[in-house]
Protein backbone atom coordinates (compact mmCIF):
# COMPACT_ATOMS: atom_id res chain seq x y z
CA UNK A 1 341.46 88.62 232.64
CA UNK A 2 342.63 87.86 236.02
CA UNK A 3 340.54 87.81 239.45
CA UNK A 4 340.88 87.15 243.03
CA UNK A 5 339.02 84.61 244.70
CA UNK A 6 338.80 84.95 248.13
CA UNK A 7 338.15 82.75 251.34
CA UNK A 8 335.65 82.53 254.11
CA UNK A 9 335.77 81.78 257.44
CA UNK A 10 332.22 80.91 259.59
CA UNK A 11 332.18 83.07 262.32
CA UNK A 12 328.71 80.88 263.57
CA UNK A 13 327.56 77.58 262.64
CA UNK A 14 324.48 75.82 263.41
CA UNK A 15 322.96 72.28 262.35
CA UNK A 16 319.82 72.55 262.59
CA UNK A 17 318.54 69.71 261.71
CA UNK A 18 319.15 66.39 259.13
CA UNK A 19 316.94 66.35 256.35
CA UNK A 20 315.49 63.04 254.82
CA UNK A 21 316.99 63.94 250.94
CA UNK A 22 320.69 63.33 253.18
CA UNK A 23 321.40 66.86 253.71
CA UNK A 24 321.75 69.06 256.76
CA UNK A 25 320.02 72.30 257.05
CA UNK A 26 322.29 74.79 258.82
CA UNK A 27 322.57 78.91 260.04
CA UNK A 28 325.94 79.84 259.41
CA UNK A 29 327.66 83.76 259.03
CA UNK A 30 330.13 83.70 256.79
CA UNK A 31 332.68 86.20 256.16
CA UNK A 32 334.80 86.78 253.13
CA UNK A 33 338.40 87.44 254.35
CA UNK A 34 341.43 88.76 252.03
CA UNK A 35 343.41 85.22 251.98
CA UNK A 36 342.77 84.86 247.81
CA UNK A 37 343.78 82.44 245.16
CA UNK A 38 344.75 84.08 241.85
CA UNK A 39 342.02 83.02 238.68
CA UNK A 40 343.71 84.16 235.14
CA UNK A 41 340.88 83.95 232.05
CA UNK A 42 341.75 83.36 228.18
CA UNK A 43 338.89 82.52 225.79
CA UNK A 44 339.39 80.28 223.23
CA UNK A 45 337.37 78.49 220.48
CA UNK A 46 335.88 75.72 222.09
CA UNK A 47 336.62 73.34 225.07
CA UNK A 48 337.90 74.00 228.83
CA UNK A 49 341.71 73.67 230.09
CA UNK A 50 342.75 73.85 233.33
CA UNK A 51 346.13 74.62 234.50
CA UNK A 52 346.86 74.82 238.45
CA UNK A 53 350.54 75.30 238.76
CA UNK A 54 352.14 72.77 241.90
CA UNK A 55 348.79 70.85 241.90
CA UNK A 56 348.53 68.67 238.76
CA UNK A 57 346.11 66.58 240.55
CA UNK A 58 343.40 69.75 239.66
CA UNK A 59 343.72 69.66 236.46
CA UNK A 60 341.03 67.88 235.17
CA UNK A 61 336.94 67.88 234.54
CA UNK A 62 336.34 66.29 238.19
CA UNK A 63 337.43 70.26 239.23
CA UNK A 64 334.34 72.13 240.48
CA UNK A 65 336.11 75.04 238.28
CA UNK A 66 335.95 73.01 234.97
CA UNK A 67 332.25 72.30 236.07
CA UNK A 68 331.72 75.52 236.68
CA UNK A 69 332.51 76.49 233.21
CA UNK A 70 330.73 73.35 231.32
CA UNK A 71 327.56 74.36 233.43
CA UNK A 72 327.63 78.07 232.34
CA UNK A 73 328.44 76.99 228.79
CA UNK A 74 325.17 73.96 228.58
CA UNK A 75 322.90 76.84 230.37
CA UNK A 76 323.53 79.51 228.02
CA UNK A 77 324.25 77.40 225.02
CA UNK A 78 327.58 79.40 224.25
CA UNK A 79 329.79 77.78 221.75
CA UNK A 80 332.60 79.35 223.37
CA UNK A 81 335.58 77.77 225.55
CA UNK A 82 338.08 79.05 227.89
CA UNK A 83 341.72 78.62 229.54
CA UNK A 84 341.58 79.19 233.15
CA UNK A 85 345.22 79.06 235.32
CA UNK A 86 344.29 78.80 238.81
CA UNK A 87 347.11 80.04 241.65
CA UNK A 88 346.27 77.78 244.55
CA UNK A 89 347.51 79.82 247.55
CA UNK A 90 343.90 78.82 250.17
CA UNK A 91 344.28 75.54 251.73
CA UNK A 92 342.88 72.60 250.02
CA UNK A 93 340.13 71.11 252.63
CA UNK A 94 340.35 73.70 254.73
CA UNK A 95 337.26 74.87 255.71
CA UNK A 96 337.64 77.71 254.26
CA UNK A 97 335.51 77.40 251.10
CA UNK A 98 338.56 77.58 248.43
CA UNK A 99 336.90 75.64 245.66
CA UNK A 100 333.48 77.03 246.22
CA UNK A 101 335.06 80.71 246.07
CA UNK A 102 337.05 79.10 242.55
CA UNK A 103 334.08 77.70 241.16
CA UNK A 104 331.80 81.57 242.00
CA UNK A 105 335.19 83.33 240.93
CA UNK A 106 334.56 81.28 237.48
CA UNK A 107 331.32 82.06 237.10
CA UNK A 108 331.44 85.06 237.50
CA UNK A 109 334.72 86.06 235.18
CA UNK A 110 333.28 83.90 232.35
CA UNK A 111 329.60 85.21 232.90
CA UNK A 112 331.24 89.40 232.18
CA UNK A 113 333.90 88.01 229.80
CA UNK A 114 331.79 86.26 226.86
CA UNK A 115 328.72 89.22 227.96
CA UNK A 116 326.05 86.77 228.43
CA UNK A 117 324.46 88.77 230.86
CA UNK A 118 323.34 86.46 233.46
CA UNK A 119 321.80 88.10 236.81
CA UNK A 120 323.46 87.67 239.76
CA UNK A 121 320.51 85.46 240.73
CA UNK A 122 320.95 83.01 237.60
CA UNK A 123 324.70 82.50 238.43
CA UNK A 124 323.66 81.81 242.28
CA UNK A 125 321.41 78.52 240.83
CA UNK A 126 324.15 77.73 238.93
CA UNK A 127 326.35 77.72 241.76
CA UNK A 128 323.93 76.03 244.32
CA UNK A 129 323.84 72.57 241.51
CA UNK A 130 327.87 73.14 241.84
CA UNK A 131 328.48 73.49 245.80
CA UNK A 132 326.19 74.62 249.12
CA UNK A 133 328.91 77.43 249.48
CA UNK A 134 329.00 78.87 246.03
CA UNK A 135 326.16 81.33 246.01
CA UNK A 136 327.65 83.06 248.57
CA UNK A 137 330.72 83.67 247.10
CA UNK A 138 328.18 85.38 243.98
CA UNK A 139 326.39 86.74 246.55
CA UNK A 140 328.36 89.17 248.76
CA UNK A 141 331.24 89.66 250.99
CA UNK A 142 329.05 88.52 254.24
CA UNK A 143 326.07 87.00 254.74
CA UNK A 144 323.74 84.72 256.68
CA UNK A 145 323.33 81.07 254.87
CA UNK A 146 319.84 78.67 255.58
CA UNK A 147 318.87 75.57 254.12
CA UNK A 148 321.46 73.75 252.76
CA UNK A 149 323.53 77.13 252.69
CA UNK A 150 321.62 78.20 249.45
CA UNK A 151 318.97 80.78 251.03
CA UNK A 152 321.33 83.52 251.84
CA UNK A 153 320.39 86.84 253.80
CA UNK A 154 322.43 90.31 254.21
CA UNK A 155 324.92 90.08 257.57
CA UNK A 156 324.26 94.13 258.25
CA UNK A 157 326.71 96.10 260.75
CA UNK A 158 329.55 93.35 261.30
CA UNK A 159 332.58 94.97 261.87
CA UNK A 160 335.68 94.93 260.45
CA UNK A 161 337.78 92.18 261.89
CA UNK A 162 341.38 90.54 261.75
CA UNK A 163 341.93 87.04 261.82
CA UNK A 164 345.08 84.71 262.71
CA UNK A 165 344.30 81.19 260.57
CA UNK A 166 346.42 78.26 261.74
CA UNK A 167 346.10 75.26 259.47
CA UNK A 168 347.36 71.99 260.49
CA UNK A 169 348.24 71.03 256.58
CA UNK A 170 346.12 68.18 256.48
CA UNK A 171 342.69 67.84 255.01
CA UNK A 172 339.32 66.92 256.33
CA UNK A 173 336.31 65.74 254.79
CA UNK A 174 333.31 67.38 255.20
CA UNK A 175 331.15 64.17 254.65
CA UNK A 176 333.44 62.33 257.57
CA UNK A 177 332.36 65.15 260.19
CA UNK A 178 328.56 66.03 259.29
CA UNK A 179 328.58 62.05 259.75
CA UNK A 180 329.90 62.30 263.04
CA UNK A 181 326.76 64.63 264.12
CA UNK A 182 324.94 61.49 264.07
CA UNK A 183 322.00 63.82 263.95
CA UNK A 184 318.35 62.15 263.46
CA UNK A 185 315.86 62.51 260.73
CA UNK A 186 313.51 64.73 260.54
CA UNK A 187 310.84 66.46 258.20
CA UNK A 188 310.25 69.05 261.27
CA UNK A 189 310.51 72.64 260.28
CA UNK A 190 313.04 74.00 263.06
CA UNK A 191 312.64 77.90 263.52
CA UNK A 192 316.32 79.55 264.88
CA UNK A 193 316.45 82.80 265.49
CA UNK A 194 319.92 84.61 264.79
CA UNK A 195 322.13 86.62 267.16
CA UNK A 196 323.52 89.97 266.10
CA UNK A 197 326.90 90.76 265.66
CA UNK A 198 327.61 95.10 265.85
CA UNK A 199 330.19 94.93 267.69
CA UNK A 200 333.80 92.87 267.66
CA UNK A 201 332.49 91.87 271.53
CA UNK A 202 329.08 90.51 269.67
CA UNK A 203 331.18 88.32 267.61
CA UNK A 204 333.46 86.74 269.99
CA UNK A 205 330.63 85.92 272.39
CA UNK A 206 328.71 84.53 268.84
CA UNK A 207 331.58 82.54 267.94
CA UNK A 208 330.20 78.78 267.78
CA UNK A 209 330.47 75.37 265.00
CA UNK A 210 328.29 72.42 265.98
CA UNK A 211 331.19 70.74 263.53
CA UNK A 212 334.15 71.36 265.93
CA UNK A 213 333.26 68.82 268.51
CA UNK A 214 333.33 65.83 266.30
CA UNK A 215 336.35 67.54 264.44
CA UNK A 216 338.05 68.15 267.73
CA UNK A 217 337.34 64.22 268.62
CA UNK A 218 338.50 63.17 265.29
CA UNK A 219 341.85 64.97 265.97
CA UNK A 220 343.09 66.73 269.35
CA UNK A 221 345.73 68.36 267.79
CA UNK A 222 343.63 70.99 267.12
CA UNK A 223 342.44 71.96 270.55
CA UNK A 224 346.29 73.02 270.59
CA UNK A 225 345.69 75.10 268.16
CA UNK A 226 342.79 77.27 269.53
CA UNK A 227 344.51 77.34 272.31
CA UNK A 228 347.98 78.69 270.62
CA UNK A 229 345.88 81.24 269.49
CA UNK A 230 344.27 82.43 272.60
CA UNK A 231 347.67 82.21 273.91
CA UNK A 232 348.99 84.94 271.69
CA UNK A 233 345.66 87.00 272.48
CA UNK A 234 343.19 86.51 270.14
CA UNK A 235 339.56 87.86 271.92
CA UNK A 236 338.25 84.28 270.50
CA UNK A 237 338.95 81.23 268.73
CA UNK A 238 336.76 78.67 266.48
CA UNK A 239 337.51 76.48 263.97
CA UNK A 240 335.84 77.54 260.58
CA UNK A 241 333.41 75.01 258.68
CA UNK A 242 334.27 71.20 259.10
CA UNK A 243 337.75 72.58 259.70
CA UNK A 244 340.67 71.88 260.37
CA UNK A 245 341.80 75.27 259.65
CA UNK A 246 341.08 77.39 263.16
CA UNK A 247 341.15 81.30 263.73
CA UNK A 248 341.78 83.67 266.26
CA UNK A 249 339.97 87.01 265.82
CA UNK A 250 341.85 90.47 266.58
CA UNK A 251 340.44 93.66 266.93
CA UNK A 252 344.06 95.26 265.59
CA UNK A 253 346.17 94.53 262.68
CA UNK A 254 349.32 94.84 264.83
CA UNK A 255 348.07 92.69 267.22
CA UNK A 256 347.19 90.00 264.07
CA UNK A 257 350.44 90.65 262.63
CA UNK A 258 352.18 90.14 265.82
CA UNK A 259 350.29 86.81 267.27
CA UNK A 260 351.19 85.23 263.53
CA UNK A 261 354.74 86.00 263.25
CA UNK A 262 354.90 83.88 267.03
CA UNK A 263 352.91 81.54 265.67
CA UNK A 264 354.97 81.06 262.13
CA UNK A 265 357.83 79.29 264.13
CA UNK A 266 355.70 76.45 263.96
CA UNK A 267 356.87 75.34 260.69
CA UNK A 268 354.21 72.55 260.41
CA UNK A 269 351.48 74.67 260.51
CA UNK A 270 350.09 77.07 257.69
CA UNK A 271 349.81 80.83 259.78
CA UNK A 272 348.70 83.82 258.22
CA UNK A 273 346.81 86.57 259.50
CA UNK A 274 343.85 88.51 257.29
CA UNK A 275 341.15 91.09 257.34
CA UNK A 276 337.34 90.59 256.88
CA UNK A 277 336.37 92.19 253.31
């Protein structure tokens, strides 16, 4: 069996507030976009192999794939075991919610494959033990995320969008830039209400990550990069997550396909330009 497994980009990103367990509990929209690794699916008699062609470093159990797989095996008690080649084409680190969409992708596949039934809800827990961004790659192609990203609600009416991703090839860790919030503690219960997005104007005006000012202090460089993008007309620019991958959005395709093809003669960055799914 073979699947897509598609990336996200966070078209708005709140931290609301830093909880006393560690964790931060945020309001993000997050959109599934058509940038997709390739997930390929053989069954075998027992035990779990990863191959990842070009990136030998994923092939072992620290993958949140392979613990994707061990954790749907020890909750349903299946005997079974699986081969799973995974075609890295999302940036690793990204932002963009690659190994969360692997590890849902997984789930998922191995969940229909073997026919153990599972709701959509029981893969979802799964996923939330595995990643704060895997039950919405179960859940949908858009949706609101609370909490620690694992109370998800429909995004209704969005519309379809383009996007133009630069990524500077490097990675950035997550834990390095929630750290940089340098938010305080608190057990107060923080009420946000949530902006609507109908329209492609709604969206560029909602376009906002708490995360990009420390990531934009941690490296410059990627100020240039929002501003490439506006430069080539994007209606807006953010970066998406804890970055560093930024994106313009585009009302068009041509225009999308146009601004990357300018922007592709930077051969240091990663360009490509998408749709919203």
């Amino acid at each position: 069996m073979e699947a897509a497994s598609p990336a996200k980009v966070n078209l708005h990103l709140r931290v609301i507030r830093k909880r006393p367990d560690g964790y931060h509990d945020i309001a993000t929209l997050m959109q599934k976009i058509d940038l997709c690794d390739t997930m390929e699916f053989t069954l075998r008699k027992k035990g779990i192999v990863i191959k990842c062609p070009g990136f030998p470093q994923l092939e072992n159990e620290d993958n949140i794939v392979f613990r994707a797989a061990k954790a749907l095996f020890l909750e349903t008690g299946c005997q079974s075991g699986a081969e799973i080649i995974l075609h890295k084409v999302i940036p690793m680190g990204a932002g963009l919610g690659g190994g969360s969409s692997n590890a849902a992708t997984a789930l998922v596949a191995l969940n229909d494959m073997l026919g153990l039934s599972l709701s959509k809800e029981a893969l979802m827990n799964i996923g939330a033990r595995l990643g704060a961004d895997v039950p919405f790659f179960i859940y949908g192609d858009r949706a609101w995320a609370f909490g620690i990203g694992d109370r998800l609600e429909p995004a209704e009416n969005l519309p379809p969008l383009w996007f133009v991703l630069v990524n500077p090839r490097f990675e950035l860790a997550t834990r390095r830039v929630y750290e940089g919030l340098n938010l305080r503690l608190t057990n107060q219960i923080i009420n946000y209400s949530i902006p609507r997005f109908c329209t492609v104007t709604d969206v560029v005006k909602g376009l906002h990550n708490d995360l990009e000012k420390v990531s934009l202090t941690l490296y410059p460089a990627l100020k240039e990069l929002k501003d490439n993008l506006i430069g080539v007309g994007a209606l807006g620019a953010l970066m998406s997550g804890s970055g560093p991958t930024v994106y313009g959005v585009f009302e068009r395709e041509d225009e999308a396909l146009q601004a990357a093809d300018i922007l592709k003669k930077n051969k240091n960055w990663f360009v490509t330009a998408v749709r919203s799914l």
